[in-house]
PDB file of N, CA and C in Angstrom:
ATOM      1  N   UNK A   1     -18.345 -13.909   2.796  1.00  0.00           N
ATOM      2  CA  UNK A   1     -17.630 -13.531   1.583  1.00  0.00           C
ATOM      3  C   UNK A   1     -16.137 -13.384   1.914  1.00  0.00           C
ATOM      4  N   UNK A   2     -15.343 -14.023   0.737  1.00  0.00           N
ATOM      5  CA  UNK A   2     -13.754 -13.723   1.532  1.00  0.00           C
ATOM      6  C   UNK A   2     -13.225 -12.630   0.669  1.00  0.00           C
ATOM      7  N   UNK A   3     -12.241 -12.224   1.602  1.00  0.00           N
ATOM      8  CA  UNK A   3     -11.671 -10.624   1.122  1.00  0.00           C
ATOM      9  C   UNK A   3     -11.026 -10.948  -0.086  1.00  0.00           C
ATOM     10  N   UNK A   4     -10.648 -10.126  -0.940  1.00  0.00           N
ATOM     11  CA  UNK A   4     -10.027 -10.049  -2.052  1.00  0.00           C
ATOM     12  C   UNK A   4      -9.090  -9.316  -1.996  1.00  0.00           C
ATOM     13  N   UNK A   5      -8.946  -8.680  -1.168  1.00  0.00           N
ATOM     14  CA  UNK A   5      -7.597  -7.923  -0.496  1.00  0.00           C
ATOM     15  C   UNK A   5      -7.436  -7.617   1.061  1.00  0.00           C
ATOM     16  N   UNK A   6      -6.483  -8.239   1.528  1.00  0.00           N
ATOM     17  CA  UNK A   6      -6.632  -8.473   3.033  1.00  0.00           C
ATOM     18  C   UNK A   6      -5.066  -7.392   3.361  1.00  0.00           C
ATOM     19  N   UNK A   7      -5.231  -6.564   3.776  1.00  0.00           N
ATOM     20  CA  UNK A   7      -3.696  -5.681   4.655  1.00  0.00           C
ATOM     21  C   UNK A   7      -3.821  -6.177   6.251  1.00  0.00           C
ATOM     22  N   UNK A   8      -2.631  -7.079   6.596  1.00  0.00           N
ATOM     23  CA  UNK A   8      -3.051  -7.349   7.688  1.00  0.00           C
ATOM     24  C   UNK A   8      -1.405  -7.078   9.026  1.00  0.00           C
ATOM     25  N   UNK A   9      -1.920  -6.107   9.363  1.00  0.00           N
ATOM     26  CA  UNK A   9      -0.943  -5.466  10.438  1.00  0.00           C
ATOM     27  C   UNK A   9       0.239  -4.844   9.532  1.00  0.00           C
ATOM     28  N   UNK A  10       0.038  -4.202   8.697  1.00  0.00           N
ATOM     29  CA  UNK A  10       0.804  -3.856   7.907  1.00  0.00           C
ATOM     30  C   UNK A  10       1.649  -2.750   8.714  1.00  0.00           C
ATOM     31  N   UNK A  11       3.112  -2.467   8.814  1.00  0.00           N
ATOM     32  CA  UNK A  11       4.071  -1.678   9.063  1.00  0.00           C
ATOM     33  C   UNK A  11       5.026  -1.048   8.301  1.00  0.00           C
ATOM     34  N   UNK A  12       5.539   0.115   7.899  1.00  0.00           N
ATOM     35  CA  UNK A  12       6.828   0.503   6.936  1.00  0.00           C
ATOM     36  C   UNK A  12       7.484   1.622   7.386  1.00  0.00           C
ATOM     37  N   UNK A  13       8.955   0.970   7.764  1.00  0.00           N
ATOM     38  CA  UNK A  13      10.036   2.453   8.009  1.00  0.00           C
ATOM     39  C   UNK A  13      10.825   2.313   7.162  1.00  0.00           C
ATOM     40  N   UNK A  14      11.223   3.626   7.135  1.00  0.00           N
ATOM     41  CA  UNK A  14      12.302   3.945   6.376  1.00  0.00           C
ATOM     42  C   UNK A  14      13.511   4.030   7.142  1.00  0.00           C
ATOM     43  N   UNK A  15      14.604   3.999   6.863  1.00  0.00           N
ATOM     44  CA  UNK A  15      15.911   4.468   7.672  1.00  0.00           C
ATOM     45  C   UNK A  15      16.788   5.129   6.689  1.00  0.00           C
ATOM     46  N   UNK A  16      17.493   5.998   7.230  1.00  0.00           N
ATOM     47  CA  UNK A  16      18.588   6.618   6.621  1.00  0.00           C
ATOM     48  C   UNK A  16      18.655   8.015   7.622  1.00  0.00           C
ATOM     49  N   UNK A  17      19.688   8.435   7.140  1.00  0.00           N
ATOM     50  CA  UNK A  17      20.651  10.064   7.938  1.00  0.00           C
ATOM     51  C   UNK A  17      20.683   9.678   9.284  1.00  0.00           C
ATOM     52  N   UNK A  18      20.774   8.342   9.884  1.00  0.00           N
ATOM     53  CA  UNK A  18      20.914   7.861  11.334  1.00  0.00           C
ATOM     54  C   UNK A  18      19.213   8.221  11.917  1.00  0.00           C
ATOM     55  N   UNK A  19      18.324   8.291  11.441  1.00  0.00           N
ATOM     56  CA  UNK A  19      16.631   8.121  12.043  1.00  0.00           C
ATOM     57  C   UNK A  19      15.812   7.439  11.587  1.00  0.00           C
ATOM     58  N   UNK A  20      15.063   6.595  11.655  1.00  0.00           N
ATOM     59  CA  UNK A  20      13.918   6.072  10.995  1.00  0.00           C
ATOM     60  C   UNK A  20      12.622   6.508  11.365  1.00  0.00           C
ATOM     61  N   UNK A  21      12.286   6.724  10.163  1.00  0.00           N
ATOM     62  CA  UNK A  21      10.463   7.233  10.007  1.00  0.00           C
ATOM     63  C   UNK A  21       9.400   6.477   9.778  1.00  0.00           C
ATOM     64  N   UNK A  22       8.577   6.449  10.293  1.00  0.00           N
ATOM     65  CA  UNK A  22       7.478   4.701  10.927  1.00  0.00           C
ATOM     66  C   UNK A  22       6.421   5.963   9.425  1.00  0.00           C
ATOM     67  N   UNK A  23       6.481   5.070   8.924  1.00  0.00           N
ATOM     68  CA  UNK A  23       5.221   5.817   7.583  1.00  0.00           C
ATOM     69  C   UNK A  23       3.941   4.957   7.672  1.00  0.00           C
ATOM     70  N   UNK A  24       4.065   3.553   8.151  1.00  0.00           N
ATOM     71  CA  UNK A  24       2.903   3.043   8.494  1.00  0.00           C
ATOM     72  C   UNK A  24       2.978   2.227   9.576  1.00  0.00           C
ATOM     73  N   UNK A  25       1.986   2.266  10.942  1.00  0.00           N
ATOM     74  CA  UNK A  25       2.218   1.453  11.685  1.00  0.00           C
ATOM     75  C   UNK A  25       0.942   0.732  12.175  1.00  0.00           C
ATOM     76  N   UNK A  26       0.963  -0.364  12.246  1.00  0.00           N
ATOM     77  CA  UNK A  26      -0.090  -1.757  11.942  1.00  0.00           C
ATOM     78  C   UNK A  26      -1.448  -1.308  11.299  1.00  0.00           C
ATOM     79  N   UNK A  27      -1.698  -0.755  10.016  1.00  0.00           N
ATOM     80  CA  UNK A  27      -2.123  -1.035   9.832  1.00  0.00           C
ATOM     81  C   UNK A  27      -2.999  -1.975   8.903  1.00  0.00           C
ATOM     82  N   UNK A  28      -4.145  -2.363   9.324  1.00  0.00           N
ATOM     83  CA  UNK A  28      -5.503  -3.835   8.403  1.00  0.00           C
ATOM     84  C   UNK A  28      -6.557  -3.307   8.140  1.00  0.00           C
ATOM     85  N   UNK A  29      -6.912  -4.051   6.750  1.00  0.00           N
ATOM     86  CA  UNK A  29      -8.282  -3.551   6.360  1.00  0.00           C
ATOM     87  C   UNK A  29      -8.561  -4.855   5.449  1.00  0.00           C
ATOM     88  N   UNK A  30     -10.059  -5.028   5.486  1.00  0.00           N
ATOM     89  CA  UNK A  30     -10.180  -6.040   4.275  1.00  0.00           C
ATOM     90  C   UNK A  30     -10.714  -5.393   2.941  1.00  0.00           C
ATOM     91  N   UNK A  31     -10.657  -5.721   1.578  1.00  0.00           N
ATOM     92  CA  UNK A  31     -11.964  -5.488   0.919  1.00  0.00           C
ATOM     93  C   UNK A  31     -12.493  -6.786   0.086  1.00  0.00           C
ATOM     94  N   UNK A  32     -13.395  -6.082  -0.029  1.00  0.00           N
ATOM     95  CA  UNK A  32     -14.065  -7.461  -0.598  1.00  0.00           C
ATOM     96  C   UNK A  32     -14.143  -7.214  -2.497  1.00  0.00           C
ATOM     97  N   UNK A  33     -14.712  -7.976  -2.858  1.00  0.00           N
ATOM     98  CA  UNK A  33     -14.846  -7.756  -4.220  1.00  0.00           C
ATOM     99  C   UNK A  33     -15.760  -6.916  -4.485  1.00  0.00           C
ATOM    100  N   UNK A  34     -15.102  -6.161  -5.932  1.00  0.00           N
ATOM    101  CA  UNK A  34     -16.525  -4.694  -6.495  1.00  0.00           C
ATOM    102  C   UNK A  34     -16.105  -3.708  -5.327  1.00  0.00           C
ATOM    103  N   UNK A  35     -16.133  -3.515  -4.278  1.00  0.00           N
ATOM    104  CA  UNK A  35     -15.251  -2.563  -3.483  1.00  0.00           C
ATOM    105  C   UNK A  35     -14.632  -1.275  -4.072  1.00  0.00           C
ATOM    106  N   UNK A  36     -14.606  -0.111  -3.735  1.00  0.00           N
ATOM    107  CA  UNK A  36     -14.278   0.741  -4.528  1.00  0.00           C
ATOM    108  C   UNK A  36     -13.277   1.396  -2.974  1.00  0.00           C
ATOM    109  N   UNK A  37     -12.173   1.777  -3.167  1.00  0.00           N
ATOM    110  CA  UNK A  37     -11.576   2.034  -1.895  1.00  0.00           C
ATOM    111  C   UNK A  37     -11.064   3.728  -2.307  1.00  0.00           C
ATOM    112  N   UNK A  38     -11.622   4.810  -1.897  1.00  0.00           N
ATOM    113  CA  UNK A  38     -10.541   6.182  -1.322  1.00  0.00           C
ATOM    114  C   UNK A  38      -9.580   6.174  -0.393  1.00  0.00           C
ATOM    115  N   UNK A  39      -8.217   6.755  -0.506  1.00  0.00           N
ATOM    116  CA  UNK A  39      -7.493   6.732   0.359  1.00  0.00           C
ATOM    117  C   UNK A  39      -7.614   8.514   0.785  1.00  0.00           C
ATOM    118  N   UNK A  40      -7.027   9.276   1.339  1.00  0.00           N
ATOM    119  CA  UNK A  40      -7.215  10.364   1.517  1.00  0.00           C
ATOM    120  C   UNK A  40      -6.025  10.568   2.975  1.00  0.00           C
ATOM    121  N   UNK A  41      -6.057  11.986   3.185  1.00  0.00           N
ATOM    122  CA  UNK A  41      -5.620  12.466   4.672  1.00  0.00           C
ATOM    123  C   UNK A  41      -3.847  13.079   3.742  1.00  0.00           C
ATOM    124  N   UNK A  42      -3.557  13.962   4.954  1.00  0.00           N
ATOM    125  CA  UNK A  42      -3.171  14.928   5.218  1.00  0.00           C
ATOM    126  C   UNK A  42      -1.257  14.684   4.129  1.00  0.00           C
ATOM    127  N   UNK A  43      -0.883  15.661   3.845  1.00  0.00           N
ATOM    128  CA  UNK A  43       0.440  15.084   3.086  1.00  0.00           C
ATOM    129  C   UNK A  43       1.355  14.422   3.772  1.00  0.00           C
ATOM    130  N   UNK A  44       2.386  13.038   3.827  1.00  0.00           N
ATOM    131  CA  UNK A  44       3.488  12.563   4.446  1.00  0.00           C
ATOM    132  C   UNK A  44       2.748  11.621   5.802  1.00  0.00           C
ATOM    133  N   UNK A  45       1.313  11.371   5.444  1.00  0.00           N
ATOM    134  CA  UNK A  45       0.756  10.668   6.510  1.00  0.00           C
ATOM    135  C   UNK A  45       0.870   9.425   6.041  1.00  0.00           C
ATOM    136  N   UNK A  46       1.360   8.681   4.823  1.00  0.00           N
ATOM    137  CA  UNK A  46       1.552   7.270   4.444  1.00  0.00           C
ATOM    138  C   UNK A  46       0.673   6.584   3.188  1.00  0.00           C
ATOM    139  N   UNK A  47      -0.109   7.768   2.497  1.00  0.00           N
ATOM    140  CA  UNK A  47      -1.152   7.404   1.521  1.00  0.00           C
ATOM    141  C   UNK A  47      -0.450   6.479   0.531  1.00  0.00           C
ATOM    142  N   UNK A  48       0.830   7.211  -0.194  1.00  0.00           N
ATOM    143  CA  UNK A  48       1.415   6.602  -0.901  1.00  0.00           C
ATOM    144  C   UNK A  48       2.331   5.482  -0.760  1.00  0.00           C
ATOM    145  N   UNK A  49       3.032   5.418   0.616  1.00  0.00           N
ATOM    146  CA  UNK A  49       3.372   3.996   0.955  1.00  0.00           C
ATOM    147  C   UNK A  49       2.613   3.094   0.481  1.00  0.00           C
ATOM    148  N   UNK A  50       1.579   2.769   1.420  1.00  0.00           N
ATOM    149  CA  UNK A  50       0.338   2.141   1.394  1.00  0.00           C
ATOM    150  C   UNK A  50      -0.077   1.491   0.240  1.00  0.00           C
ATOM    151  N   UNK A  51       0.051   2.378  -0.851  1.00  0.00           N
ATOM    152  CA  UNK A  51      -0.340   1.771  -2.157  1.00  0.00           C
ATOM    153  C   UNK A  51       1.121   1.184  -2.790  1.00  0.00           C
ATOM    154  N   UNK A  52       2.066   1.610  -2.198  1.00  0.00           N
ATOM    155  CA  UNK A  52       3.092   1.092  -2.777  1.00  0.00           C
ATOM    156  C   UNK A  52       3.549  -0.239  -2.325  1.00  0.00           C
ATOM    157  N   UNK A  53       3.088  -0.788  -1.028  1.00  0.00           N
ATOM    158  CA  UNK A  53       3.073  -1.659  -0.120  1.00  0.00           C
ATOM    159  C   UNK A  53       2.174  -2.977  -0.764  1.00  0.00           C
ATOM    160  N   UNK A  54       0.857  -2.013  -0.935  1.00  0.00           N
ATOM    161  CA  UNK A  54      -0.184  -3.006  -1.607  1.00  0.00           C
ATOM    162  C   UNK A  54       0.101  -3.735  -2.894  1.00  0.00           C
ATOM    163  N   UNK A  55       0.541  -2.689  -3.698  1.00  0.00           N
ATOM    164  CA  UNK A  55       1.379  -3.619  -5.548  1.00  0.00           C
ATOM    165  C   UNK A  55       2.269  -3.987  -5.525  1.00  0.00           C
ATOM    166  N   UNK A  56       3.104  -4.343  -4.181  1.00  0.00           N
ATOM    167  CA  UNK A  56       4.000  -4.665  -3.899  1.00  0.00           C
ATOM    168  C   UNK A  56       5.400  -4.374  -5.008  1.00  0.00           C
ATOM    169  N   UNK A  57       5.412  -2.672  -4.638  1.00  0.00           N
ATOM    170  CA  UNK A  57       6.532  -2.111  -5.423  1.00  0.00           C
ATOM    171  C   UNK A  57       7.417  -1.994  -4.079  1.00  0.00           C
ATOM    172  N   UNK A  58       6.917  -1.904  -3.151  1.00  0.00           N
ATOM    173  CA  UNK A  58       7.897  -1.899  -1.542  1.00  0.00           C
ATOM    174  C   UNK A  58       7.486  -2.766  -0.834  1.00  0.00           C
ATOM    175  N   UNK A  59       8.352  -3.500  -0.275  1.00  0.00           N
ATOM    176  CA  UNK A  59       7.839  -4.405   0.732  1.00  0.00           C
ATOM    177  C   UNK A  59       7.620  -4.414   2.457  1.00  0.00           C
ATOM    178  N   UNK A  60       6.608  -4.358   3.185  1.00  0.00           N
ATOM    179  CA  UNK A  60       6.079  -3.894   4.454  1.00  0.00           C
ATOM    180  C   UNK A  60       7.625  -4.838   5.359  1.00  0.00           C
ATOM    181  N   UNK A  61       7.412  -3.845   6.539  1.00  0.00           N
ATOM    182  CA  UNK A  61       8.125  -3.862   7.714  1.00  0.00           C
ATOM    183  C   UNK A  61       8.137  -5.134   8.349  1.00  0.00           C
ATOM    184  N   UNK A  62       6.573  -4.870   8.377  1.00  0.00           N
ATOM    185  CA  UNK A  62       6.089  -5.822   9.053  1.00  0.00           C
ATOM    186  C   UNK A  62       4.506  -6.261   8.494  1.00  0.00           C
ATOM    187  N   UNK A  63       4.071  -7.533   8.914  1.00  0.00           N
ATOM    188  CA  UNK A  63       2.314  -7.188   8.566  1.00  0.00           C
ATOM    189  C   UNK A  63       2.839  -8.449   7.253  1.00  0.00           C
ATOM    190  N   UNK A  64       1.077  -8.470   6.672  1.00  0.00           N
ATOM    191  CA  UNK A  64       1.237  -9.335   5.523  1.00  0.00           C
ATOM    192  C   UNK A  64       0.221  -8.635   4.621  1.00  0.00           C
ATOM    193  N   UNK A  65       0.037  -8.860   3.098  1.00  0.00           N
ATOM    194  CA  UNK A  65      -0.701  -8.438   2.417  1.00  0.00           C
ATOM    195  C   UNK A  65      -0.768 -10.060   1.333  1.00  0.00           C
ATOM    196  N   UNK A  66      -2.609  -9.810   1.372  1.00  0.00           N
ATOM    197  CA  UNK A  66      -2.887 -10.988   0.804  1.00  0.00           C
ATOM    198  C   UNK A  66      -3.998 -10.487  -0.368  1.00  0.00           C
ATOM    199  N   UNK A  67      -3.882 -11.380  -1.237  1.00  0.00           N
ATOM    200  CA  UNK A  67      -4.590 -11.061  -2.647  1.00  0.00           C
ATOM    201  C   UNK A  67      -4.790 -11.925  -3.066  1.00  0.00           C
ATOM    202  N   UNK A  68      -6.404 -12.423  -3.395  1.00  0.00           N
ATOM    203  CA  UNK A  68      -7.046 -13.447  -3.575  1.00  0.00           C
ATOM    204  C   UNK A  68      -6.473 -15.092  -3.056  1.00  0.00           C
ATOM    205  N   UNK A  69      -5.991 -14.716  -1.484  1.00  0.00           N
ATOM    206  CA  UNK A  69      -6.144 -15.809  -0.929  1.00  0.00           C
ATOM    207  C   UNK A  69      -4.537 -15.867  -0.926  1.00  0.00           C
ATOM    208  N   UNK A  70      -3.756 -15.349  -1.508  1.00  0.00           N
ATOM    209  CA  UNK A  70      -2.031 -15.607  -1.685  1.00  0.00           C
ATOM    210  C   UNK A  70      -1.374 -14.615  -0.683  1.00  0.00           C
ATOM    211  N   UNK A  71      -0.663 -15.154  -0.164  1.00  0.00           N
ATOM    212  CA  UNK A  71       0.247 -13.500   0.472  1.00  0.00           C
ATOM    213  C   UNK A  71       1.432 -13.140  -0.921  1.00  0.00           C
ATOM    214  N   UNK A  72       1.405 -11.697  -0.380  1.00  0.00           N
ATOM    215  CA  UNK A  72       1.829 -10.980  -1.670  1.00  0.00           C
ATOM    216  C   UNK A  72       3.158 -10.884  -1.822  1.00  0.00           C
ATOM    217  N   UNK A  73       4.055 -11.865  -2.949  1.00  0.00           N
ATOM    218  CA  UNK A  73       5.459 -11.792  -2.907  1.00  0.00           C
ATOM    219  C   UNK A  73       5.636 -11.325  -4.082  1.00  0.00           C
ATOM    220  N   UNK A  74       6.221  -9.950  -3.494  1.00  0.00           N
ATOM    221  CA  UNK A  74       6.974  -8.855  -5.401  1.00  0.00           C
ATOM    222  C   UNK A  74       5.821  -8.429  -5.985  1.00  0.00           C
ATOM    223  N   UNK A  75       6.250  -7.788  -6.913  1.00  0.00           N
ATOM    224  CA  UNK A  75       4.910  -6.748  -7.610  1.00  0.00           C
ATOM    225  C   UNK A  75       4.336  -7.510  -8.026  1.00  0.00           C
ATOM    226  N   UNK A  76       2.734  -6.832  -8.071  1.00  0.00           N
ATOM    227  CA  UNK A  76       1.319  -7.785  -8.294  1.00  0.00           C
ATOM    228  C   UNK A  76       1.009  -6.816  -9.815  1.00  0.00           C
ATOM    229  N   UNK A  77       0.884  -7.651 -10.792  1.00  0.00           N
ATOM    230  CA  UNK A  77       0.159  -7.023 -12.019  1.00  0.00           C
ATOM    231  C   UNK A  77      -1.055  -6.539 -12.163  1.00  0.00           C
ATOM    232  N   UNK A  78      -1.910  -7.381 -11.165  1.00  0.00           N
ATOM    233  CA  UNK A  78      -3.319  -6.988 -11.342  1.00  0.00           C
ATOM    234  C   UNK A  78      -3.642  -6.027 -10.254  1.00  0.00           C
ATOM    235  N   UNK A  79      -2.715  -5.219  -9.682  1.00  0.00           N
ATOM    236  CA  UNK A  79      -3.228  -3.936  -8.771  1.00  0.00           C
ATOM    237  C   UNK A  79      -2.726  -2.838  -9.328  1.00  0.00           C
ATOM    238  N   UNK A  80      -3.212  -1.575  -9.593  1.00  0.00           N
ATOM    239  CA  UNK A  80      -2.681  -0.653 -10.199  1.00  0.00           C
ATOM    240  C   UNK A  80      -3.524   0.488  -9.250  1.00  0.00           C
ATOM    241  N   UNK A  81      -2.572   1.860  -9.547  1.00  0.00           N
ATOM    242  CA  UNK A  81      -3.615   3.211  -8.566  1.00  0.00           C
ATOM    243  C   UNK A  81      -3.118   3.945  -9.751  1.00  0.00           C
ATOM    244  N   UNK A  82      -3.865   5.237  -9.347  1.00  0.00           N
ATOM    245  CA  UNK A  82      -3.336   6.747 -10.028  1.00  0.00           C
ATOM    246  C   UNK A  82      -3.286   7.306  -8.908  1.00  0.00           C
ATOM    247  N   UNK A  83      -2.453   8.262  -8.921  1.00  0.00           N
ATOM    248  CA  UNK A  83      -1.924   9.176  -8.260  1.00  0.00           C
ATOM    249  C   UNK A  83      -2.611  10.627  -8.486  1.00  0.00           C
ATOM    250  N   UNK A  84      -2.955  11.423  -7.455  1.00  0.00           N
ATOM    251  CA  UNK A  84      -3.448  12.698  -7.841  1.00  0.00           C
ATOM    252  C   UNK A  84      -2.474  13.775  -8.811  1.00  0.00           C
ATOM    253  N   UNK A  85      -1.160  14.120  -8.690  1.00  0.00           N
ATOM    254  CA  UNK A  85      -0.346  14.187  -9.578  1.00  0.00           C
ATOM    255  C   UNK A  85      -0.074  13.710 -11.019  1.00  0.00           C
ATOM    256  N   UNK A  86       0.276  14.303 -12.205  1.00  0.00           N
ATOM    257  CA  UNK A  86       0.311  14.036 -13.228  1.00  0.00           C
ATOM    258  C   UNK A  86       1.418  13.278 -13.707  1.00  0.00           C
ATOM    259  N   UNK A  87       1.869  12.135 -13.527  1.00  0.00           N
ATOM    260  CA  UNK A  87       2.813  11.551 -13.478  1.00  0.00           C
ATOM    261  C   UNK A  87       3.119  10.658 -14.668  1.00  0.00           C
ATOM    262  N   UNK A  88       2.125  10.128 -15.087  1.00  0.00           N
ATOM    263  CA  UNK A  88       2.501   9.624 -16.535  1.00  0.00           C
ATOM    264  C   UNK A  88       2.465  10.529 -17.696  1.00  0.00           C
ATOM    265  N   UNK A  89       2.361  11.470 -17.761  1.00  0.00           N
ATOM    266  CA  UNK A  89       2.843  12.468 -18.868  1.00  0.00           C
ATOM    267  C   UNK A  89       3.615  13.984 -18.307  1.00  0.00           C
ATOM    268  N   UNK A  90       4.436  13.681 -17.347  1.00  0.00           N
ATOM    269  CA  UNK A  90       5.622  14.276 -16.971  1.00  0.00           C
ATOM    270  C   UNK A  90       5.980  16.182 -17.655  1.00  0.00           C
ATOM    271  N   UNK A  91       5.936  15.643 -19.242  1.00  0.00           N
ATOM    272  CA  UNK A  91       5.743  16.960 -19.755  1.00  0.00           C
ATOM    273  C   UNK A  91       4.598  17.954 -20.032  1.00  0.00           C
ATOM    274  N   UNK A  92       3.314  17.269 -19.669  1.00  0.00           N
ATOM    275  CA  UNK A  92       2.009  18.285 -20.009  1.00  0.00           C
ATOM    276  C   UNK A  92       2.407  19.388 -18.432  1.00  0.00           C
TER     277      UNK A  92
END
């Protein structure tokens, strides 16, 4: 079966105030289709990169991200997350 979402050696720093902060470093995972994926772990460990990496709202360091067979250039329409935070209604 081929993956339907492939993260492959994926990397992301940030730089600024003269340091850079490694938020993800190599990592790959496949999934396949129907797949249901949790992300989880500890705050500032890279959860949200990761997904930001994947819908390609940021683009990785290093590494490639592939989606249905394409590597992923600029935001992808058909990937979306929620966030544990209430973020689309700002004022509730």
């Amino acid at each position: 079966m081929t993956s339907i979402l492939s993260i492959q050696n994926v990397s992301r720093a940030f730089y600024g105030r003269g340091r850079v902060v490694q938020a993800l470093s190599d990592v790959s995972l496949d999934l396949e289709a129907g797949e249901f994926l949790t992300i989880v772990g500890p705050s500032g460990c890279g959860k949200s990169t990761l997904l930001n990496v994947v819908s390609g709202l940021m683009p990785a360091s290093e590494g490639a991200v592939v989606f249905k067979g394409r590597p992923l250039a600029g935001v992808n329409h058909q990937i979306g997350y929620v966030t544990q935070a209430d973020n689309l209604y700002p004022w509730l």
